[in-house]
PDB file of N, CA and C in Angstrom:
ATOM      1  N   UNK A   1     -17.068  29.165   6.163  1.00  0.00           N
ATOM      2  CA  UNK A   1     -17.007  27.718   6.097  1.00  0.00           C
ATOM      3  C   UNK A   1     -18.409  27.144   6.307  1.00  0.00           C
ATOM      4  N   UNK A   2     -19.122  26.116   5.378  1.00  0.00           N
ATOM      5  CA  UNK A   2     -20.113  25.900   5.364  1.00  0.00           C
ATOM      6  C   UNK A   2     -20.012  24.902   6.554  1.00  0.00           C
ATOM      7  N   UNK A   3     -21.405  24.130   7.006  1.00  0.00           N
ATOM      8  CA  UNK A   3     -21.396  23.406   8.093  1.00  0.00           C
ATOM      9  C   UNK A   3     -22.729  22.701   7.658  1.00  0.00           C
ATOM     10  N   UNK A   4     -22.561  21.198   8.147  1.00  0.00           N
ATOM     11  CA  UNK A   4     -23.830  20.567   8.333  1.00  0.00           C
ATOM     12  C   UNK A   4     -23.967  18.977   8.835  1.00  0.00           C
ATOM     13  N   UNK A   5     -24.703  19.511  10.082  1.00  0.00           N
ATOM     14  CA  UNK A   5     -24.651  18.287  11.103  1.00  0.00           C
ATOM     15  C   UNK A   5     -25.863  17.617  10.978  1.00  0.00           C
ATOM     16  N   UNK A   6     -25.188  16.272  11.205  1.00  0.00           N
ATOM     17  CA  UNK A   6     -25.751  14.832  10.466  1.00  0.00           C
ATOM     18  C   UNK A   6     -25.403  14.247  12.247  1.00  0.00           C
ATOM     19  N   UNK A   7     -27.108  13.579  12.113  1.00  0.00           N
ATOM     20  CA  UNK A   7     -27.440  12.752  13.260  1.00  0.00           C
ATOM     21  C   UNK A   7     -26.732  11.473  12.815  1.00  0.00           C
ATOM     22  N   UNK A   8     -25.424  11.147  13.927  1.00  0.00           N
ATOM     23  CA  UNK A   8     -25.008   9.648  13.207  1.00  0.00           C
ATOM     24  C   UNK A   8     -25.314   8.099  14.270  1.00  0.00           C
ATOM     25  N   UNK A   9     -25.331   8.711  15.158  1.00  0.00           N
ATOM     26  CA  UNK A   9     -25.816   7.493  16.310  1.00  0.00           C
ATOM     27  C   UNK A   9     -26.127   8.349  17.479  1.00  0.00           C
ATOM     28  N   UNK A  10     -26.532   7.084  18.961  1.00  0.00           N
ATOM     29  CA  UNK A  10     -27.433   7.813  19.893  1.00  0.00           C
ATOM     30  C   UNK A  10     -26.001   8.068  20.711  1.00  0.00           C
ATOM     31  N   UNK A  11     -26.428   8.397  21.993  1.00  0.00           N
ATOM     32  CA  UNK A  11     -25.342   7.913  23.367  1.00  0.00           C
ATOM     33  C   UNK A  11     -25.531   6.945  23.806  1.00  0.00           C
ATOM     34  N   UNK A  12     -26.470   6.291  23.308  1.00  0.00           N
ATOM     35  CA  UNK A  12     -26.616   4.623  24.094  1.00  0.00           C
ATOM     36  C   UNK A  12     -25.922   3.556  23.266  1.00  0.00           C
ATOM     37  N   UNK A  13     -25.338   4.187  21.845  1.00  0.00           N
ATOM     38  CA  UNK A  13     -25.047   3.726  21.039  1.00  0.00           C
ATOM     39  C   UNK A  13     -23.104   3.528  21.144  1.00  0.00           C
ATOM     40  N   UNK A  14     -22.844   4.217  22.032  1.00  0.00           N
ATOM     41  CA  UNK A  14     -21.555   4.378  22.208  1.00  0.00           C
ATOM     42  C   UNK A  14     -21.594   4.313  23.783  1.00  0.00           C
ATOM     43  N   UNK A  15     -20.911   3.126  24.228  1.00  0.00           N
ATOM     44  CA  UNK A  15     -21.312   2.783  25.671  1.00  0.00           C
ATOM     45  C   UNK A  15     -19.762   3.280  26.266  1.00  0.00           C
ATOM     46  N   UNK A  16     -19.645   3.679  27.333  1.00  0.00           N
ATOM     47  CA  UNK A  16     -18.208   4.669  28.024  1.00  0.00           C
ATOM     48  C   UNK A  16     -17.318   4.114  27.874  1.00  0.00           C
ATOM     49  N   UNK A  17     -16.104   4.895  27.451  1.00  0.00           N
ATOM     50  CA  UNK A  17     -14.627   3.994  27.419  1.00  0.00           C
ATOM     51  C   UNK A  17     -14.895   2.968  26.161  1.00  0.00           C
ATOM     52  N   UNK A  18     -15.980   3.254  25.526  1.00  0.00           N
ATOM     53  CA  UNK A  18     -15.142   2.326  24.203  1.00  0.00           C
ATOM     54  C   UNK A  18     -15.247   3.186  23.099  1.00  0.00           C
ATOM     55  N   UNK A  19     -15.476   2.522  21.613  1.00  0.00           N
ATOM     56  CA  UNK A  19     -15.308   2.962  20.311  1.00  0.00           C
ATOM     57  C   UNK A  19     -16.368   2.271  19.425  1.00  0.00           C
ATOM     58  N   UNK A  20     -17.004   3.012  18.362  1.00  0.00           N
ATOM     59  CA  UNK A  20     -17.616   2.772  17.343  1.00  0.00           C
ATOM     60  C   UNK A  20     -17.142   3.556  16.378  1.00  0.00           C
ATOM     61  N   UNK A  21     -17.201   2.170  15.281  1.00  0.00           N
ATOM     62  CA  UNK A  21     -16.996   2.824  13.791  1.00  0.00           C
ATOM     63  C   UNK A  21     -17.942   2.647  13.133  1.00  0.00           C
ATOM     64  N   UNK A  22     -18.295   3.789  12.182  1.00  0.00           N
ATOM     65  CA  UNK A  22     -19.520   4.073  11.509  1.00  0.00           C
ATOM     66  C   UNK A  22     -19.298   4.952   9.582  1.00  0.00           C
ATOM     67  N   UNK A  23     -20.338   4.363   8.886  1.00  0.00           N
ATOM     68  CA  UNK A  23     -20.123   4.544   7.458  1.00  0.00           C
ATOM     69  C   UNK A  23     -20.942   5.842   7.484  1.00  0.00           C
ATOM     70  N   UNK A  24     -20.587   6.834   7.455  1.00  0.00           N
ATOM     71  CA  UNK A  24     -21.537   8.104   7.352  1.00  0.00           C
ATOM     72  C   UNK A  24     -21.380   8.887   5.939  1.00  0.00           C
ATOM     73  N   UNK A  25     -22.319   8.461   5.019  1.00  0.00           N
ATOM     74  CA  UNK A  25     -22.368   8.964   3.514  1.00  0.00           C
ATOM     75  C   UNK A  25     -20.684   8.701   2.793  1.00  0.00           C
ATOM     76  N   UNK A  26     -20.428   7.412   3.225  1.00  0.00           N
ATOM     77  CA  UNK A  26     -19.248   6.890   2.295  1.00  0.00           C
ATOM     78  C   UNK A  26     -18.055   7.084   3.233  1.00  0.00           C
ATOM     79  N   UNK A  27     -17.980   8.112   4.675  1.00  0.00           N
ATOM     80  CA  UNK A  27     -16.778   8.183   5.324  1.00  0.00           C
ATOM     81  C   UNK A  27     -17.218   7.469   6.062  1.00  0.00           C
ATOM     82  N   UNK A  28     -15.439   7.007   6.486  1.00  0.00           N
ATOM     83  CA  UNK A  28     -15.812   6.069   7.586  1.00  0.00           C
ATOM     84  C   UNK A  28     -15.227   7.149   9.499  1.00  0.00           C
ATOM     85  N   UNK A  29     -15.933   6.935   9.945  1.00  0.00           N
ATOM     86  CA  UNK A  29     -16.196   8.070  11.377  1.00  0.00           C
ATOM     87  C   UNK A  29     -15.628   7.162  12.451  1.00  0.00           C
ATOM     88  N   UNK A  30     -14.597   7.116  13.475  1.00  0.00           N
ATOM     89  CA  UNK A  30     -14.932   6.587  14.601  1.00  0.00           C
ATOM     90  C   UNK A  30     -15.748   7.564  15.672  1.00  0.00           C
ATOM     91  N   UNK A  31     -15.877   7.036  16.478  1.00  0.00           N
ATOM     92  CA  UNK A  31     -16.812   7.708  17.655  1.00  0.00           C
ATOM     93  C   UNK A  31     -16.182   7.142  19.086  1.00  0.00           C
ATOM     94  N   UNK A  32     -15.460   7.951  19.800  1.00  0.00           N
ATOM     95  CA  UNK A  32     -14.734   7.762  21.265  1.00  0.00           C
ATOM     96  C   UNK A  32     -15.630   8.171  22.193  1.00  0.00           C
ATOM     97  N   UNK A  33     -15.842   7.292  23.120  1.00  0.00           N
ATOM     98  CA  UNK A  33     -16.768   8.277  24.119  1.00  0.00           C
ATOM     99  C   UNK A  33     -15.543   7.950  25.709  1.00  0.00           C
ATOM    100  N   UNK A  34     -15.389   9.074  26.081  1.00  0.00           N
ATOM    101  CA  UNK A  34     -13.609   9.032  26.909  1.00  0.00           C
ATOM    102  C   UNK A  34     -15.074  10.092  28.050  1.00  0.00           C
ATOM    103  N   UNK A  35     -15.175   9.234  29.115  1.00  0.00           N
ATOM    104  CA  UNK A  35     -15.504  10.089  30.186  1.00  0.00           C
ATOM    105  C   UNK A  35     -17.161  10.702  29.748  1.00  0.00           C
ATOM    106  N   UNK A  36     -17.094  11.697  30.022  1.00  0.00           N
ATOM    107  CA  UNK A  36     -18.628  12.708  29.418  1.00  0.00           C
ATOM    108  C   UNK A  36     -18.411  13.006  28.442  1.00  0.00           C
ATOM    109  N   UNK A  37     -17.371  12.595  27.337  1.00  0.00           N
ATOM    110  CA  UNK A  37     -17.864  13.170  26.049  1.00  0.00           C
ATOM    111  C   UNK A  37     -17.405  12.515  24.790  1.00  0.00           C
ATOM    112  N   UNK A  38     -18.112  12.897  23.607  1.00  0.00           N
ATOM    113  CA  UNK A  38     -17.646  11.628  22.761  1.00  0.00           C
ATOM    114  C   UNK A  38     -16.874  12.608  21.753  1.00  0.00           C
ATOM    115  N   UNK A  39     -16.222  11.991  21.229  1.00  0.00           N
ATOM    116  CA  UNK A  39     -14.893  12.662  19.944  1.00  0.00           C
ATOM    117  C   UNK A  39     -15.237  11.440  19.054  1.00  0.00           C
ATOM    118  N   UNK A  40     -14.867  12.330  17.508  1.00  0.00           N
ATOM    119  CA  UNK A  40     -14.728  12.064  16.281  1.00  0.00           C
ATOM    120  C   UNK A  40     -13.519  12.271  15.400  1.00  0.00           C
ATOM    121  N   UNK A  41     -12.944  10.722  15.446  1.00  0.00           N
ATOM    122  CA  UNK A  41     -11.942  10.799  13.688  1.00  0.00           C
ATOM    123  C   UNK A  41     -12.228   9.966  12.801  1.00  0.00           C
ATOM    124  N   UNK A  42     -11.256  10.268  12.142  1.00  0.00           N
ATOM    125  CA  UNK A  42     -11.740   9.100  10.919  1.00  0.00           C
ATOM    126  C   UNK A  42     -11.074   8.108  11.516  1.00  0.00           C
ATOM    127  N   UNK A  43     -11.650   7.350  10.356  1.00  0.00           N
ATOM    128  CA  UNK A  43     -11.711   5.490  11.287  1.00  0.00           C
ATOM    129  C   UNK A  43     -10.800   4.761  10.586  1.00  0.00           C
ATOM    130  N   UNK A  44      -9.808   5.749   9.619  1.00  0.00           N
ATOM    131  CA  UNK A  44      -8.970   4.540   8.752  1.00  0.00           C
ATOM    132  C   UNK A  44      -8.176   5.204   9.269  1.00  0.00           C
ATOM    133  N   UNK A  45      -6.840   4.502   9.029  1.00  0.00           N
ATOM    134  CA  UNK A  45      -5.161   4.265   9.472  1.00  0.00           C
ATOM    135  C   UNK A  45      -4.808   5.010   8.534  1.00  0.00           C
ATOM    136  N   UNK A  46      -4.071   5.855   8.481  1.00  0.00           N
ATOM    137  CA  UNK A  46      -3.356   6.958   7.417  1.00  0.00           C
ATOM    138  C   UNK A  46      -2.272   5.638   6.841  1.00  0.00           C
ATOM    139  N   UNK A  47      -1.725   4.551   7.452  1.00  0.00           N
ATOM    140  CA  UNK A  47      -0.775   3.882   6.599  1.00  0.00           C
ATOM    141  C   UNK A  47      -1.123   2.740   5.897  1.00  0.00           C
ATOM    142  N   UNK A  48      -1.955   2.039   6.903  1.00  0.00           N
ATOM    143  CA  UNK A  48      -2.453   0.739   6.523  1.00  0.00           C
ATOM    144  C   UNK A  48      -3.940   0.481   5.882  1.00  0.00           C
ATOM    145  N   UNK A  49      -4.425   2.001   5.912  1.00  0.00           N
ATOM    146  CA  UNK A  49      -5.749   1.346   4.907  1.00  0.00           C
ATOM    147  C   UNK A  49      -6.423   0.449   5.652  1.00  0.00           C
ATOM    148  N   UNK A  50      -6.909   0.771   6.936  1.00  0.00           N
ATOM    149  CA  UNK A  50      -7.819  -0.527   7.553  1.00  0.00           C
ATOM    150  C   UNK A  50      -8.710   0.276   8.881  1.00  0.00           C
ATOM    151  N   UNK A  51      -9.779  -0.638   9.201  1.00  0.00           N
ATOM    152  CA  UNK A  51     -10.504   0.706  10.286  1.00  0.00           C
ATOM    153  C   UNK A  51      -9.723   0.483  11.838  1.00  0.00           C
ATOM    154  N   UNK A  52      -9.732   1.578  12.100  1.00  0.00           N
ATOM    155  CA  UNK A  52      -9.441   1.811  13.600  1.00  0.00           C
ATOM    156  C   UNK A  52      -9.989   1.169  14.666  1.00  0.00           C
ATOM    157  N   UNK A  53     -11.321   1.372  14.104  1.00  0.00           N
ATOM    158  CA  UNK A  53     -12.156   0.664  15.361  1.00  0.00           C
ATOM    159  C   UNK A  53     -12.106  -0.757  15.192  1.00  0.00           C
ATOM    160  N   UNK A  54     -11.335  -1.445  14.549  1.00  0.00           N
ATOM    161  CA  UNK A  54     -10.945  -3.096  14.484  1.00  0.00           C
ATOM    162  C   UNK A  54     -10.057  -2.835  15.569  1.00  0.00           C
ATOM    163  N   UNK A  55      -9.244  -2.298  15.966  1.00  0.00           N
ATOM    164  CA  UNK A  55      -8.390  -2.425  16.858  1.00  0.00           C
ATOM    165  C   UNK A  55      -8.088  -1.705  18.342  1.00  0.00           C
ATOM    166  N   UNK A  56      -7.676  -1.705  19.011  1.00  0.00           N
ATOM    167  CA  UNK A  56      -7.485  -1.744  20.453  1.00  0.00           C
ATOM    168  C   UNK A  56      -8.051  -0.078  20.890  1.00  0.00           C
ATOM    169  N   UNK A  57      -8.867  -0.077  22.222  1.00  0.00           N
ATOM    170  CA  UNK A  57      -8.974   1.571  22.212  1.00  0.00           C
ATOM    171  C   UNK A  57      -8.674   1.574  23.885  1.00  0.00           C
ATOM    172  N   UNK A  58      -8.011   2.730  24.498  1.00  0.00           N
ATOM    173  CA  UNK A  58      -7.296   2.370  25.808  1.00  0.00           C
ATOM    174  C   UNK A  58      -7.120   4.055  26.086  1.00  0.00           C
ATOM    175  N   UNK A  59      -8.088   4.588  26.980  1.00  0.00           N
ATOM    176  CA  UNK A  59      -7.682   6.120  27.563  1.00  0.00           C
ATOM    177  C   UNK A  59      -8.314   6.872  26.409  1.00  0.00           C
ATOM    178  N   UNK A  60      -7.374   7.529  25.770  1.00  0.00           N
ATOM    179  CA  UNK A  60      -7.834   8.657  24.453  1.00  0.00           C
ATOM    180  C   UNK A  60      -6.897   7.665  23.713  1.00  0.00           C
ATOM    181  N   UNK A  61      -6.476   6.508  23.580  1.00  0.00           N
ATOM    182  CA  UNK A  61      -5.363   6.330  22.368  1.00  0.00           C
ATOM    183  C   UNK A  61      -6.132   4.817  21.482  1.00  0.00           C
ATOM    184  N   UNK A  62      -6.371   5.261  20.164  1.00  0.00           N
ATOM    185  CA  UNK A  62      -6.560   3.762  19.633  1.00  0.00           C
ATOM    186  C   UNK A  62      -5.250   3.557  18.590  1.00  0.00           C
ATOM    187  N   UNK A  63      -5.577   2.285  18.725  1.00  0.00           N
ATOM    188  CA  UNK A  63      -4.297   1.582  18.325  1.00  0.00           C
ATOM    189  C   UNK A  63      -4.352   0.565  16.683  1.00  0.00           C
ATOM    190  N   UNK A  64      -4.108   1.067  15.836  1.00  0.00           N
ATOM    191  CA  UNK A  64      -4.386   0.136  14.795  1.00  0.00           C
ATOM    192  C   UNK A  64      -4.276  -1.294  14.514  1.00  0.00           C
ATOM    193  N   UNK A  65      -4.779  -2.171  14.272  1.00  0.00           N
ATOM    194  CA  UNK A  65      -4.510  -3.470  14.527  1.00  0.00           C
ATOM    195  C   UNK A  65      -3.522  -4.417  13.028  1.00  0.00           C
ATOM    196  N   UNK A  66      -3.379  -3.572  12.416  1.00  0.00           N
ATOM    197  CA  UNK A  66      -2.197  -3.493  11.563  1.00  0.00           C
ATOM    198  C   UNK A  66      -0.922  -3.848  12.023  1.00  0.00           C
ATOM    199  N   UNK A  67      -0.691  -2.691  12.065  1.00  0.00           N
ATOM    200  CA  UNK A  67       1.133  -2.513  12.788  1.00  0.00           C
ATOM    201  C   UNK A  67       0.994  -1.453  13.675  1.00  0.00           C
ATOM    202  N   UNK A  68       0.445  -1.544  14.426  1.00  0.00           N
ATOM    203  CA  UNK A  68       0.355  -0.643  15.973  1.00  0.00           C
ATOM    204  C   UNK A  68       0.667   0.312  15.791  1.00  0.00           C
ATOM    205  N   UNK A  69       0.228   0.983  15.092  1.00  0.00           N
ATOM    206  CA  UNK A  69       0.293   2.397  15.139  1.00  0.00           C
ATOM    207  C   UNK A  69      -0.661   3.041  15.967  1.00  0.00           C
ATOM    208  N   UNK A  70      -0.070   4.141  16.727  1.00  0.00           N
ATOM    209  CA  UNK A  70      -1.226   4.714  17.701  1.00  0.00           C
ATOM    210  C   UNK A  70      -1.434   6.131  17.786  1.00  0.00           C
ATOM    211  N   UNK A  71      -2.976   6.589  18.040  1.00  0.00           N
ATOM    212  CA  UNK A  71      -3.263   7.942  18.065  1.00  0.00           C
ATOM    213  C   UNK A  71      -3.710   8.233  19.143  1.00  0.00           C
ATOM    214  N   UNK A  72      -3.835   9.826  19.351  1.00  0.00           N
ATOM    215  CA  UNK A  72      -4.892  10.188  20.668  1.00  0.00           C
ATOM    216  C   UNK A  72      -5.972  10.504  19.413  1.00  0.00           C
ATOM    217  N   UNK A  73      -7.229  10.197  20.120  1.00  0.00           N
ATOM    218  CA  UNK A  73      -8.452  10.113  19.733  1.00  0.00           C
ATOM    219  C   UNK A  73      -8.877  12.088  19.451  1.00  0.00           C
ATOM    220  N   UNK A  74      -8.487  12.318  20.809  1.00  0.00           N
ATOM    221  CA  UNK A  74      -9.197  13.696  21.157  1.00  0.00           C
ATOM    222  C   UNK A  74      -8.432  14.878  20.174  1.00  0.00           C
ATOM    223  N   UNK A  75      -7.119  14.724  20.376  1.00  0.00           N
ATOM    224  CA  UNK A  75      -6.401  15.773  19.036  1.00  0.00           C
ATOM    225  C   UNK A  75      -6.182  15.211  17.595  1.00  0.00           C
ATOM    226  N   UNK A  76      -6.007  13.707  17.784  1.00  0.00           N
ATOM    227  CA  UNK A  76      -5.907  13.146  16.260  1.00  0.00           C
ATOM    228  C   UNK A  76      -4.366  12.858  15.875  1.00  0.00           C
ATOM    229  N   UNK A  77      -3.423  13.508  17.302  1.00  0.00           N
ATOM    230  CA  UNK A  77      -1.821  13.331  16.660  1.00  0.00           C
ATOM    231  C   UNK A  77      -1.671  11.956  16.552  1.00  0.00           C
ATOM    232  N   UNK A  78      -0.532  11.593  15.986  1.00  0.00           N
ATOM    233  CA  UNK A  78      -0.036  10.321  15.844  1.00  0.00           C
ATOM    234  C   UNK A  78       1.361  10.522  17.120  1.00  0.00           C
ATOM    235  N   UNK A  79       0.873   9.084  17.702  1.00  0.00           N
ATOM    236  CA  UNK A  79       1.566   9.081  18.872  1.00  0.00           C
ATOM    237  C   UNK A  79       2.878   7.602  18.769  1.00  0.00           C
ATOM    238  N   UNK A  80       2.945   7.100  17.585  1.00  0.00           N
ATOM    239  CA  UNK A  80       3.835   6.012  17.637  1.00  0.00           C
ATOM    240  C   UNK A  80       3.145   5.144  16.392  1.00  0.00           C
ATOM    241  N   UNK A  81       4.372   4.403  15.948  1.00  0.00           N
ATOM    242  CA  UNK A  81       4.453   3.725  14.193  1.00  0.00           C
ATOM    243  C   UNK A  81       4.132   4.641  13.266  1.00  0.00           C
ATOM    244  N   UNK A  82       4.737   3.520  12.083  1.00  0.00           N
ATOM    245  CA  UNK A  82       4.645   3.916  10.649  1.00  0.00           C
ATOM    246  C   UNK A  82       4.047   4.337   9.769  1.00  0.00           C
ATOM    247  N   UNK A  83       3.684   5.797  10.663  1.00  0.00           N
ATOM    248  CA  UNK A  83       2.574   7.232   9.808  1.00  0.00           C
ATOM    249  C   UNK A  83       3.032   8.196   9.520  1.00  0.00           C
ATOM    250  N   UNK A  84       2.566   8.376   8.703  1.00  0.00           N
ATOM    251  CA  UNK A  84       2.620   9.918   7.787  1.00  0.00           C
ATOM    252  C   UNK A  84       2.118  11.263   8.454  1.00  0.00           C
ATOM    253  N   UNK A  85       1.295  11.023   9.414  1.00  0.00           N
ATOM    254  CA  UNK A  85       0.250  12.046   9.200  1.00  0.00           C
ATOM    255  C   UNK A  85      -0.727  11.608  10.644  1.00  0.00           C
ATOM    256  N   UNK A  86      -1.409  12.477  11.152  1.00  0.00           N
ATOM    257  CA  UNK A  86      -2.185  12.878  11.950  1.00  0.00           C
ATOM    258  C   UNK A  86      -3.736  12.475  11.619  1.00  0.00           C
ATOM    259  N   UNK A  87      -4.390  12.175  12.132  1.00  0.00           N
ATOM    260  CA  UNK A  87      -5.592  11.567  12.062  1.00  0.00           C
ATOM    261  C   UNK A  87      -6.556  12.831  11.972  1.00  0.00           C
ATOM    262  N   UNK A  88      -7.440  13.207  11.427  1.00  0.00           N
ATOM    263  CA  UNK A  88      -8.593  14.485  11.173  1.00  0.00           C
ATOM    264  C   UNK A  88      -9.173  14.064  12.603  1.00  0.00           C
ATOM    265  N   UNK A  89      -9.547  15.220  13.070  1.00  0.00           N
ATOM    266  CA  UNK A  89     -10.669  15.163  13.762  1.00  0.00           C
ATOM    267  C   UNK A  89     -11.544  16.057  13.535  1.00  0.00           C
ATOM    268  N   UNK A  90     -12.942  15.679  13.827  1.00  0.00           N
ATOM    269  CA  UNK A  90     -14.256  16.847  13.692  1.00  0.00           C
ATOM    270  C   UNK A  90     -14.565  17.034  14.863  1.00  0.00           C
ATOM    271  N   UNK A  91     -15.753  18.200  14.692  1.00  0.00           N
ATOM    272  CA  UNK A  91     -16.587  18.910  15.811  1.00  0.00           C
ATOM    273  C   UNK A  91     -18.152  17.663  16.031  1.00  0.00           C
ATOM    274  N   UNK A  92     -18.011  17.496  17.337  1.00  0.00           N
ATOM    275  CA  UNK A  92     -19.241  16.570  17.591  1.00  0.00           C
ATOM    276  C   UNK A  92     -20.443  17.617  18.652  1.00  0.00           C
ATOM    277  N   UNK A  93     -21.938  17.355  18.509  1.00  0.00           N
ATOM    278  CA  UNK A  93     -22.524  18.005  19.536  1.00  0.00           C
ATOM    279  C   UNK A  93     -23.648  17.009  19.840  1.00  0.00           C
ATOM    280  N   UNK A  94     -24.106  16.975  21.182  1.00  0.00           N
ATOM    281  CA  UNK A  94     -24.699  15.994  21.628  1.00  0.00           C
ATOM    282  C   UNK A  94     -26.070  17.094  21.635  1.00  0.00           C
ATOM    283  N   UNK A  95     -27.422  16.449  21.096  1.00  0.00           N
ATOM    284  CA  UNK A  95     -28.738  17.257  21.301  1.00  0.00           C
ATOM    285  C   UNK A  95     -29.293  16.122  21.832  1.00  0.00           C
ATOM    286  N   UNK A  96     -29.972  15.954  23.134  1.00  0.00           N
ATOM    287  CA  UNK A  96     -30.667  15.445  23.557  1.00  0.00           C
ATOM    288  C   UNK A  96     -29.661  13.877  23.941  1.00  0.00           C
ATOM    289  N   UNK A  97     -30.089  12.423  23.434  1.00  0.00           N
ATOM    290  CA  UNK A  97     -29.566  11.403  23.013  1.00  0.00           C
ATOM    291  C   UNK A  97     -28.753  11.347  21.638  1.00  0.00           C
ATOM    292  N   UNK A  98     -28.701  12.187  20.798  1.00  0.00           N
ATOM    293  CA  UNK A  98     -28.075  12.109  19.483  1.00  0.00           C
ATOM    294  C   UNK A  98     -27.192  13.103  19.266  1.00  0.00           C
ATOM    295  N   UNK A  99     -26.406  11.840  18.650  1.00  0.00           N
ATOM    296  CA  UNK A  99     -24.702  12.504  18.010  1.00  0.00           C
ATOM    297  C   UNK A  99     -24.915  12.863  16.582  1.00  0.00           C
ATOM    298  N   UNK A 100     -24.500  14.404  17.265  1.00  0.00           N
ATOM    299  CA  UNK A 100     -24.408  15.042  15.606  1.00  0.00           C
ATOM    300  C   UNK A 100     -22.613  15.483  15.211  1.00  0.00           C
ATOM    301  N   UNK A 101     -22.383  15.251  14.043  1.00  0.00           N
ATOM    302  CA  UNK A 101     -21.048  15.334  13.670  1.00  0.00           C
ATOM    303  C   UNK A 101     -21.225  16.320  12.500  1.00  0.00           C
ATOM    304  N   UNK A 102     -20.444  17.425  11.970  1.00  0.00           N
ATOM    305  CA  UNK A 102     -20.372  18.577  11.312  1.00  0.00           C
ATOM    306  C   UNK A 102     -19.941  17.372   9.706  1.00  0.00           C
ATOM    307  N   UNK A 103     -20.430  16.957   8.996  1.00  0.00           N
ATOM    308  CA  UNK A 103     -20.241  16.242   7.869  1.00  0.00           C
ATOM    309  C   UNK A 103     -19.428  16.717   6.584  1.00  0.00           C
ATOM    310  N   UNK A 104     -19.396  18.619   6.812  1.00  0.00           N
ATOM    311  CA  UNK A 104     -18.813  19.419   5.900  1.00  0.00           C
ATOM    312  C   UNK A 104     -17.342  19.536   6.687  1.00  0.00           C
ATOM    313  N   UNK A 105     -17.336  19.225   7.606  1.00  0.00           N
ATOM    314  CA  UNK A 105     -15.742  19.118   8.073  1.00  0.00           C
ATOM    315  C   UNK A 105     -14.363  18.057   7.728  1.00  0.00           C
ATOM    316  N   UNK A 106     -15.882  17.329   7.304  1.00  0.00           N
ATOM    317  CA  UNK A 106     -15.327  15.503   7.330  1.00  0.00           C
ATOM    318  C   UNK A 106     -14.668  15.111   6.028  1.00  0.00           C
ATOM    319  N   UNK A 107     -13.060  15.352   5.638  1.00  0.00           N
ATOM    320  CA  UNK A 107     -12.700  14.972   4.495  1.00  0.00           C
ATOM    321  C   UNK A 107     -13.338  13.460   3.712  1.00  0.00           C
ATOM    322  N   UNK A 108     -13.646  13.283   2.320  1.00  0.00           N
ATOM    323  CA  UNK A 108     -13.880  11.942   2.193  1.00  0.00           C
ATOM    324  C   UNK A 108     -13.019  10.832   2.857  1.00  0.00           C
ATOM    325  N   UNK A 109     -12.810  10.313   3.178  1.00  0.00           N
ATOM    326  CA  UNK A 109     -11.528   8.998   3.729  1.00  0.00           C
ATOM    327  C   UNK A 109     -12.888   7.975   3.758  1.00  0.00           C
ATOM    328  N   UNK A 110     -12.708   7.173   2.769  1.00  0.00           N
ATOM    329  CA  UNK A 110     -14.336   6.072   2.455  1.00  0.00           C
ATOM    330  C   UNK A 110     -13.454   5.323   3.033  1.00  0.00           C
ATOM    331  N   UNK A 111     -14.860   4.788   3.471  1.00  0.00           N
ATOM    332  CA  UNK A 111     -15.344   3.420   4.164  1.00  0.00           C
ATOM    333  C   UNK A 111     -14.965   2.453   3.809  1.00  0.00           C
ATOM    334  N   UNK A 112     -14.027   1.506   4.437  1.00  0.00           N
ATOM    335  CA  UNK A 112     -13.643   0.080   3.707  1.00  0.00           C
ATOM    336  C   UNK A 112     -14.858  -0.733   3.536  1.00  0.00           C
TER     337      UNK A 112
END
């Protein structure tokens, strides 16, 4: 399996306990930072077609601001509403101040 990590923001860039969403070569990425470490899914709603990080983020679970549908951040399951499907998650590694995310992991799911 090929691999290739792409610097996408800092740690200062993702301040504790919240969420950023980010356009990384056409996908759209959220970025969780839960405690000491930050996790990566994609940032759209498997039902509603809209970004994640528009809407509510609380523990490991964000919440779509659609029709409340909710995930854990850290595994990607779908934890409640009208989904299909499980949220991707990737491999993140922190070098220094910068978040690198494995980009060959990252199905397309573009950027609204």
């Amino acid at each position: 399996m090929t691999q290739r990590w792409v610097r996408i923001a800092t740690t200062g860039e993702v301040p504790e306990d919240e969420m950023v969403g980010l356009n990384v070569e056409g996908r759209a990425i959220g970025l969780y930072h839960i405690g000491s470490r930050i996790y990566a899914a994609e940032d759209v709603c498997p039902h509603a077609r809209v970004l994640l990080s528009k809407g509510r983020f609380d523990g490991k679970v964000v919440e779509c601001p659609i029709h409340a549908a909710r995930f854990n951040v850290v595994t990607g399951r779908r934890l409640s509403g009208p989904v299909c499907r499980d949220l991707h998650t990737y491999p993140v590694r922190i070098e220094g101040d910068a978040i690198l995310v494995d980009i060959e992991a990252i199905p397309l799911t573009r950027a609204l």
